[in-house]
Protein backbone atom coordinates (compact mmCIF):
# COMPACT_ATOMS: atom_id res chain seq x y z
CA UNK A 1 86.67 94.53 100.03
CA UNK A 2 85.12 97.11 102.43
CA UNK A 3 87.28 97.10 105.89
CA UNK A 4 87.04 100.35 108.19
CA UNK A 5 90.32 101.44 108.05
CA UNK A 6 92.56 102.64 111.24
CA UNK A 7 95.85 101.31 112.10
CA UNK A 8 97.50 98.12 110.25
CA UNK A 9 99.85 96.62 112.11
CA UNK A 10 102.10 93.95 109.50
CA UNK A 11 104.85 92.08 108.26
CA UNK A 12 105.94 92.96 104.15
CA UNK A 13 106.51 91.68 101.13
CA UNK A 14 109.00 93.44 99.37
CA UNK A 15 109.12 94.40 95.73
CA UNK A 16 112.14 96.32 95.16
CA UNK A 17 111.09 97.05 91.30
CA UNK A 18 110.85 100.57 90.03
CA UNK A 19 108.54 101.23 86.99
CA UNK A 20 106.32 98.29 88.07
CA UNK A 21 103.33 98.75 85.43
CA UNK A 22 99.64 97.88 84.98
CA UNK A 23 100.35 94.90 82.82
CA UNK A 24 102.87 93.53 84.91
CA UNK A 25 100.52 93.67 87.68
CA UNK A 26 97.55 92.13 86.14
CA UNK A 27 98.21 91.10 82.15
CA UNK A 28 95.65 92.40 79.42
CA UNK A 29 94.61 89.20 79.35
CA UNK A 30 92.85 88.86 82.32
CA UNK A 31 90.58 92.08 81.53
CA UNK A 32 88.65 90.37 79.04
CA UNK A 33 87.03 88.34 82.62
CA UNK A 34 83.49 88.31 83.03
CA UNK A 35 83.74 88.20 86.67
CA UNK A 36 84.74 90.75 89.40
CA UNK A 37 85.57 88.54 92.34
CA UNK A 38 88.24 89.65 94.31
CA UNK A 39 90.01 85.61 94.49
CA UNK A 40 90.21 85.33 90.36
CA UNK A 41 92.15 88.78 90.45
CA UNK A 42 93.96 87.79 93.27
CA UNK A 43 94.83 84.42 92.14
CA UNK A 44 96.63 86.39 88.79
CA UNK A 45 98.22 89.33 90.19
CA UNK A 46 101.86 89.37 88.90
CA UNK A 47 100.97 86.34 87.04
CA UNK A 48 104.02 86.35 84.36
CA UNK A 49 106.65 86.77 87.20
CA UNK A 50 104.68 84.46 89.50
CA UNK A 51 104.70 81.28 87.54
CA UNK A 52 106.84 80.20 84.48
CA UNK A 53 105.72 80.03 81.02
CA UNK A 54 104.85 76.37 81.01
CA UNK A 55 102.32 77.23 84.38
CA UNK A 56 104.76 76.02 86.43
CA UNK A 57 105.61 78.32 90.03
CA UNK A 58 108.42 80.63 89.71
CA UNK A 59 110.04 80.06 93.18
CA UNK A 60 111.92 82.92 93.04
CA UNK A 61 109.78 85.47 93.27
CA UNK A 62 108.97 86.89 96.44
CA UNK A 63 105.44 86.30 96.90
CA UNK A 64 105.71 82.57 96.23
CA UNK A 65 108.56 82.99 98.95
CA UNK A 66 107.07 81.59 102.26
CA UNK A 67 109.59 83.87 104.12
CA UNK A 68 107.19 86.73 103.32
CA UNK A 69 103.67 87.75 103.74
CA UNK A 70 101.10 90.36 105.28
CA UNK A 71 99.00 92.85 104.78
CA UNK A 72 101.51 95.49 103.12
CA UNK A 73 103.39 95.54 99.92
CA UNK A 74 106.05 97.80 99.40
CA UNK A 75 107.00 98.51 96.39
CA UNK A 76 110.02 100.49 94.33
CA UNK A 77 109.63 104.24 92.85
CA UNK A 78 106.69 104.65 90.05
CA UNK A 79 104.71 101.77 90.85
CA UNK A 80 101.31 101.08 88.98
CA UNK A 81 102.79 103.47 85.60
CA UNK A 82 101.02 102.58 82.35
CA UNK A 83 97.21 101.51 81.48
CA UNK A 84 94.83 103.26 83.52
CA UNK A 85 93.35 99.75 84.50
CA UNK A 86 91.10 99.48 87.50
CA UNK A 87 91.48 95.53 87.69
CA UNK A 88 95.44 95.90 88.66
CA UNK A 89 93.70 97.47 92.11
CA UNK A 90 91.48 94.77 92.46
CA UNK A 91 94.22 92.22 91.64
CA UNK A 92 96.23 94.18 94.63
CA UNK A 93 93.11 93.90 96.75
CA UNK A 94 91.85 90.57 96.30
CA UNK A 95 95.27 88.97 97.09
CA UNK A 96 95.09 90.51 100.80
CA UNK A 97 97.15 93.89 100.44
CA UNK A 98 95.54 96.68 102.05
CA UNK A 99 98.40 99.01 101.46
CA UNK A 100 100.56 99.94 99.06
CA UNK A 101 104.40 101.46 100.11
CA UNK A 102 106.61 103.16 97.25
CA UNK A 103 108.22 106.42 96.91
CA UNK A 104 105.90 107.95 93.60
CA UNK A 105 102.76 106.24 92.94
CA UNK A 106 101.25 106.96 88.65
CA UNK A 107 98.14 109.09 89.84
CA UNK A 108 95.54 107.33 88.08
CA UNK A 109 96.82 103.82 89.91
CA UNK A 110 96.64 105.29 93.23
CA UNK A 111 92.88 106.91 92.95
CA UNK A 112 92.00 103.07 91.90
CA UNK A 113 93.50 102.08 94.59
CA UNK A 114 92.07 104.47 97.48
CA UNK A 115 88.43 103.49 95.54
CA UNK A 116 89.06 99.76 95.92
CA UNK A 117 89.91 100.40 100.05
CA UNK A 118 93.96 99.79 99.14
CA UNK A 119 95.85 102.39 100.83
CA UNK A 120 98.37 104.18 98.59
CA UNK A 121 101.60 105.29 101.13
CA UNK A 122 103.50 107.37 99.74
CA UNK A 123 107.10 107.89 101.59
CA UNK A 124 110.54 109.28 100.81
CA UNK A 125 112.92 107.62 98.75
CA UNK A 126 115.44 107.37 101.72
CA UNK A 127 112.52 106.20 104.29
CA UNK A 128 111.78 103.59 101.15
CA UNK A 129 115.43 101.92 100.99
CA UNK A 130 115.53 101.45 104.65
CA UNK A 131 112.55 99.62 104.85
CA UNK A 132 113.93 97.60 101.86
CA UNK A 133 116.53 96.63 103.99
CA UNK A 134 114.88 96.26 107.19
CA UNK A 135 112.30 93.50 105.68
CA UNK A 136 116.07 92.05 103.88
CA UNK A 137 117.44 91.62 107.11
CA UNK A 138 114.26 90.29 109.50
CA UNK A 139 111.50 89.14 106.58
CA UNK A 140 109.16 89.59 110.17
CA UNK A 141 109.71 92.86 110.77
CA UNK A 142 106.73 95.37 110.97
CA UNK A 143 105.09 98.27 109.97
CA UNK A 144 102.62 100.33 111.21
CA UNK A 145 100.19 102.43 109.02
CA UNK A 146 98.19 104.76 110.93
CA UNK A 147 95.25 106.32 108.94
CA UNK A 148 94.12 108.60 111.64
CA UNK A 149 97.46 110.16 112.03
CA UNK A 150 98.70 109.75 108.66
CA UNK A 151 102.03 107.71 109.80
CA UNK A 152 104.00 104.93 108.67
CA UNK A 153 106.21 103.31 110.96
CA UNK A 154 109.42 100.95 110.70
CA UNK A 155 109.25 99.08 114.03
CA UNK A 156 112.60 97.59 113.56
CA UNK A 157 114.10 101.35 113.28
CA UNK A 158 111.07 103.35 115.36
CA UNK A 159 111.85 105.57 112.43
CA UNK A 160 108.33 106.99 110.94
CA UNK A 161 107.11 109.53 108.30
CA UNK A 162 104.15 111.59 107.96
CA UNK A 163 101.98 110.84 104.56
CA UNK A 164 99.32 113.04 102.54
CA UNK A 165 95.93 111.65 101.78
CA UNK A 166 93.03 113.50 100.47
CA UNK A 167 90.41 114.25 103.23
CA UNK A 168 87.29 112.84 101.82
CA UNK A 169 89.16 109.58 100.97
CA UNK A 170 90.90 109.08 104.75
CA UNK A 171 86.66 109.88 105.64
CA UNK A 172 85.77 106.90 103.20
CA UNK A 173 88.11 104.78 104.22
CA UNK A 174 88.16 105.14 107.83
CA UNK A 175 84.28 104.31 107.26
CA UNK A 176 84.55 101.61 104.29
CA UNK A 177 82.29 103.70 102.08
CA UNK A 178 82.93 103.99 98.48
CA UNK A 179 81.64 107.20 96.60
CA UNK A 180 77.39 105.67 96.42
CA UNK A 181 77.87 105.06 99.83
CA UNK A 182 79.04 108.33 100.91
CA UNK A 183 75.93 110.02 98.98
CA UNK A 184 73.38 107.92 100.29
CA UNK A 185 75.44 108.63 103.95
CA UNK A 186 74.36 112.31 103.12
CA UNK A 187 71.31 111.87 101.22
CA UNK A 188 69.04 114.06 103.47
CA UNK A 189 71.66 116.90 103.51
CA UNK A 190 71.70 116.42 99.57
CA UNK A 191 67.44 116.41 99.88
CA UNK A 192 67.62 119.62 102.09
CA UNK A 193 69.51 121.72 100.27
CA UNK A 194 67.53 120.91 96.68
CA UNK A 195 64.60 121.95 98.41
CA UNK A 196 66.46 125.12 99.92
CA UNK A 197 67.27 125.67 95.92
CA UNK A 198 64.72 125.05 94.08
């Protein structure tokens, strides 16, 4: 969904998995969907760790875990490996996350995300465990992503780090325009200099 993007101010939910993959975020089988709606994808994202075999809710995992919730997922090292499938960022987006937290991110997974308006954050290992153990100890702790200054914040520790984002992305996002609207944002510069090279 298109949200300007500035500072996010949230509680977590953690996923302390490493090597978290495309399938495991949204299964093959969901692909063959003829819809794009954010709520179906959301509705099945983790769906095999979610719920049991026989449909029934797995109540121990985390994000059928009322303790936790928000805007931010933060996930362990290598998250989104695998298929190059755009649907696991819509999955991500349409159940409410609007950023992402792990240590290594598989590059194709994180350009989805940035182009679905899910912020990739991308943070040391070390920086990584202690907000593992921050949300362990106080599941309503926060964090605070700041776009504009390219921080991420543990408020239970005050201890932040500085994160990389490509330049026309942080524009896009800060704006919610996706790569059409960005050209038709410019389309009179694009006009003027045909005509200036004709």
């Amino acid at each position: 969904m298109k949200q300007k993007f500035d500072i996010i101010t949230s509680t977590c939910v953690p996923l302390p998995l490493e090597n978290v993959d495309t399938d495991q975020i949204i299964p093959a089988r969901f692909l063959k969907a003829t819809t794009r709606e954010e709520s179906f994808f959301g509705e099945n994202l983790f769906r095999d760790w979610r719920y049991h075999a026989d449909g029934t809710l797995n109540k121990d995992f985390v994000l059928n875990d009322p303790a936790y919730g928000g805007e931010i997922l933060v996930a362990g090292k290598n998250f989104g490996s695998g298929s190059s499938r755009e649907h696991a960022a819509w999955a991500i987006a349409g159940y409410g996350f609007r950023v992402v937290i792990s240590s290594f991110f598989a590059d194709i997974h994180k350009n989805n995300e940035l182009n679905n308006f899910v912020l990739p954050v991308v943070v040391s290992e070390d920086f990584l465990s202690e907000l593992f153990a921050s949300i362990k100890a106080d599941p309503k702790m926060l964090v605070e992503v700041d776009l504009p200054h390219q921080t991420v914040t543990n408020k239970a520790t005050g201890r932040s780090e500085r994160f990389e984002i490509n330049g026309y992305k942080k524009y896009c996002l800060m704006n919610a325009l996706d790569d059409i609207d960005f050209l038709l944002e410019n389309k009179d510069k694009i006009e003027a200099w045909e005509q200036q090279h004709a």
